[in-house]
C-alpha atoms as a PDB file:
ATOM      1  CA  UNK A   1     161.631-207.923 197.404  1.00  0.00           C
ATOM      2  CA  UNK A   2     160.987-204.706 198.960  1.00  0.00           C
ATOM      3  CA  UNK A   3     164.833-203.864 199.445  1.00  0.00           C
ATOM      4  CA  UNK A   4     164.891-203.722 195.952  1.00  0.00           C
ATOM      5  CA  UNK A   5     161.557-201.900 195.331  1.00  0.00           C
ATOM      6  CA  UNK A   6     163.275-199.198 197.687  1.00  0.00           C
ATOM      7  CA  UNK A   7     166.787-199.497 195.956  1.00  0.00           C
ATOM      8  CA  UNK A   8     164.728-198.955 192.705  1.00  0.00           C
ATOM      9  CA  UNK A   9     162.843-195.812 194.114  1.00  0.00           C
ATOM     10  CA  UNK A  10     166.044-194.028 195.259  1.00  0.00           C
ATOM     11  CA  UNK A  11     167.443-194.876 192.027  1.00  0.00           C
ATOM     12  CA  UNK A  12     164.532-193.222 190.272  1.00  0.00           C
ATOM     13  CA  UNK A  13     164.209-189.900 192.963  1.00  0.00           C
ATOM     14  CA  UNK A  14     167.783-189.649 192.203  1.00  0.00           C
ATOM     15  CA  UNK A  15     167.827-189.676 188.561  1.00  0.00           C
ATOM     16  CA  UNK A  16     164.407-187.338 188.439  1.00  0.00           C
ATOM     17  CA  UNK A  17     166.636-184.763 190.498  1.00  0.00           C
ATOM     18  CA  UNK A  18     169.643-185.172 188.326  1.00  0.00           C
ATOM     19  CA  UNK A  19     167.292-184.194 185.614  1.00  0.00           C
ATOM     20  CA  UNK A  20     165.772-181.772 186.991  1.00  0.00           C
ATOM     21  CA  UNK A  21     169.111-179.685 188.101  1.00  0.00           C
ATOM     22  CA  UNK A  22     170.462-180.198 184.584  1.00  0.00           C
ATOM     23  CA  UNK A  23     167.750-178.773 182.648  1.00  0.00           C
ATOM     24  CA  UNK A  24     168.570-175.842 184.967  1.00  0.00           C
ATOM     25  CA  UNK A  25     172.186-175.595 183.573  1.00  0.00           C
ATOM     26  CA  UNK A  26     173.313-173.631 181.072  1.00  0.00           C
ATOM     27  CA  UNK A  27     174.823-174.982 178.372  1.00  0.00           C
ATOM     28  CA  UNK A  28     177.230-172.197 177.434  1.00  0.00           C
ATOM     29  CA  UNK A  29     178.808-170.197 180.023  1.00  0.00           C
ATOM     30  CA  UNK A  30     177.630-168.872 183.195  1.00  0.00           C
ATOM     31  CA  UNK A  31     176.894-165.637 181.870  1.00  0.00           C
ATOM     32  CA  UNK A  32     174.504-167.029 178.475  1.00  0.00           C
ATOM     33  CA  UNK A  33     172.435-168.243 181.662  1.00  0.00           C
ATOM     34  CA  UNK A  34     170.542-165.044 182.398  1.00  0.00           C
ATOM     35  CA  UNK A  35     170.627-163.676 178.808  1.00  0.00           C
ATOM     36  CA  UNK A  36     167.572-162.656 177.314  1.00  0.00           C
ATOM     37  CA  UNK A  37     165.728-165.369 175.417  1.00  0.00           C
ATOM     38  CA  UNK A  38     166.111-165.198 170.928  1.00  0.00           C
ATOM     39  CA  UNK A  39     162.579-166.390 170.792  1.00  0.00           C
ATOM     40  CA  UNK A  40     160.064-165.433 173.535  1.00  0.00           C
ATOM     41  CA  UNK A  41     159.231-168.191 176.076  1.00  0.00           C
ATOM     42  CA  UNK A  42     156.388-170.404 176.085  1.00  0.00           C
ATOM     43  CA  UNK A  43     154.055-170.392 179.106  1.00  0.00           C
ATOM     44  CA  UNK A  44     155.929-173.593 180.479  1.00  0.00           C
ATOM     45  CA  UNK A  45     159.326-172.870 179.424  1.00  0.00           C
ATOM     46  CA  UNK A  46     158.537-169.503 181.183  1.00  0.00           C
ATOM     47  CA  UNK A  47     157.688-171.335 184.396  1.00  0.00           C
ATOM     48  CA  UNK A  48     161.049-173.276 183.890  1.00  0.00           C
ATOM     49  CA  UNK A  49     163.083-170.806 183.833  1.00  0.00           C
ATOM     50  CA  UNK A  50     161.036-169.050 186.892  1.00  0.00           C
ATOM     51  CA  UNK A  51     162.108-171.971 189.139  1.00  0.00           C
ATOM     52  CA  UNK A  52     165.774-172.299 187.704  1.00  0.00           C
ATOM     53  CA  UNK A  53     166.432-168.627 188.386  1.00  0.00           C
ATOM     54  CA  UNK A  54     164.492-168.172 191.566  1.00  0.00           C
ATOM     55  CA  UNK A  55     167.542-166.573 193.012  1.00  0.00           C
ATOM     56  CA  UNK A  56     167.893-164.501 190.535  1.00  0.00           C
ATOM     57  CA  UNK A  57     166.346-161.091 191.105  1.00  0.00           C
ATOM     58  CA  UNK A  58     164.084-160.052 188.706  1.00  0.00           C
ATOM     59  CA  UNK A  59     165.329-156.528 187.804  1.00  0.00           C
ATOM     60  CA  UNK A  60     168.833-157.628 187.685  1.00  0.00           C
ATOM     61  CA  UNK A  61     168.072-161.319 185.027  1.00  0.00           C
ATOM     62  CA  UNK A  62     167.165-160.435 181.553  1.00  0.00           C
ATOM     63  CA  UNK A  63     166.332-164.399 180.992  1.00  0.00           C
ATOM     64  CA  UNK A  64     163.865-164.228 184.656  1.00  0.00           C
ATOM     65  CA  UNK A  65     162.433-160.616 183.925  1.00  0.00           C
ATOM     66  CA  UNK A  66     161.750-162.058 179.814  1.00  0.00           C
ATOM     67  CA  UNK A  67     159.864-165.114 181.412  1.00  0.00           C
ATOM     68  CA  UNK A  68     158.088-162.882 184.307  1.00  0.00           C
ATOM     69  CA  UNK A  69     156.390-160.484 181.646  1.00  0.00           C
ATOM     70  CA  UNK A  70     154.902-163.912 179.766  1.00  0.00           C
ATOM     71  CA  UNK A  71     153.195-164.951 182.997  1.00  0.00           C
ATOM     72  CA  UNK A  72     152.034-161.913 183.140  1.00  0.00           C
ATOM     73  CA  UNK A  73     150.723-161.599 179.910  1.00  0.00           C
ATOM     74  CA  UNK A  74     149.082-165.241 179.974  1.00  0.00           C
ATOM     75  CA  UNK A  75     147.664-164.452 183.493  1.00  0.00           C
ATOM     76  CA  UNK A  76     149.104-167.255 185.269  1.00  0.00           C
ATOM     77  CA  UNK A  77     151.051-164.348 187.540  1.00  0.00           C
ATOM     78  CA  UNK A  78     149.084-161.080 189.154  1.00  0.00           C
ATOM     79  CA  UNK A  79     152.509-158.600 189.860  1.00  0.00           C
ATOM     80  CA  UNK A  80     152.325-156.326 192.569  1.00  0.00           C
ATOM     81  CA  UNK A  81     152.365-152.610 192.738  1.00  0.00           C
ATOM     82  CA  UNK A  82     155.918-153.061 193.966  1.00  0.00           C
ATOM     83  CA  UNK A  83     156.476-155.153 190.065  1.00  0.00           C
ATOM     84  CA  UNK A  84     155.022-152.933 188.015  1.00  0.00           C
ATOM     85  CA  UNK A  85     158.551-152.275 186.035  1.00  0.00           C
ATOM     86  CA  UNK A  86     158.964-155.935 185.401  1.00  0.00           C
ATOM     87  CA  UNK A  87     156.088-156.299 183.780  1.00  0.00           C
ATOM     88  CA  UNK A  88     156.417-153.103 180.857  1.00  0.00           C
END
C-alpha cells in the first residue's frame, strides 16, 4: 500500500507543477507574454504574473511593471527608493 500512496503523490506533485508552469505560458506568442494587461490586474492575478515573470526586469516588462504598480497600490509591496519609476 504505501508504494502506491507514493506513486500517487508523485503523480499529484507532478501534475500541480505541470499546472503551475502552464498557467505561466502564454497563450499567443512569446512576445503577447510581457504585453501590457487590457484590463488592470487583480491583486492575485497581479501576484501571478509577479512569479511567472520574475526574470523579467521590471523596467523592461510592460505585463510585470502593470502588475508591480497594483501591489503597490493595494499595499501588499513597499518599493524602494531605487523603484520609485515603477511605481508612477
Amino acid at each position: 500500500m504505501e508504494p502506491l500512496l507514493g506513486m500517487l503523490s508523485a503523480c499529484l506533485l507532478l501534475v500541480a507543477l505541470i499546472t503551475a508552469v502552464g498557467s505561466c505560458l502564454s497563450h499567443g506568442g512569446a512576445e503577447d507574454a510581457h504585453q501590457p494587461p487590457d484590463q488592470p490586474f487583480t491583486v492575485e492575478q497581479a501576484h501571478r504574473v509577479m512569479q511567472c515573470h520574475r526574470p523579467c526586469r521590471a523596467d523592461a516588462c510592460p505585463r510585470k511593471q502593470a502588475a508591480f504598480r497594483i501591489l503597490v497600490a493595494s499595499g501588499r509591496v513597499v518599493p524602494d527608493n531605487r523603484a520609485d519609476g515603477y511605481s508612477r
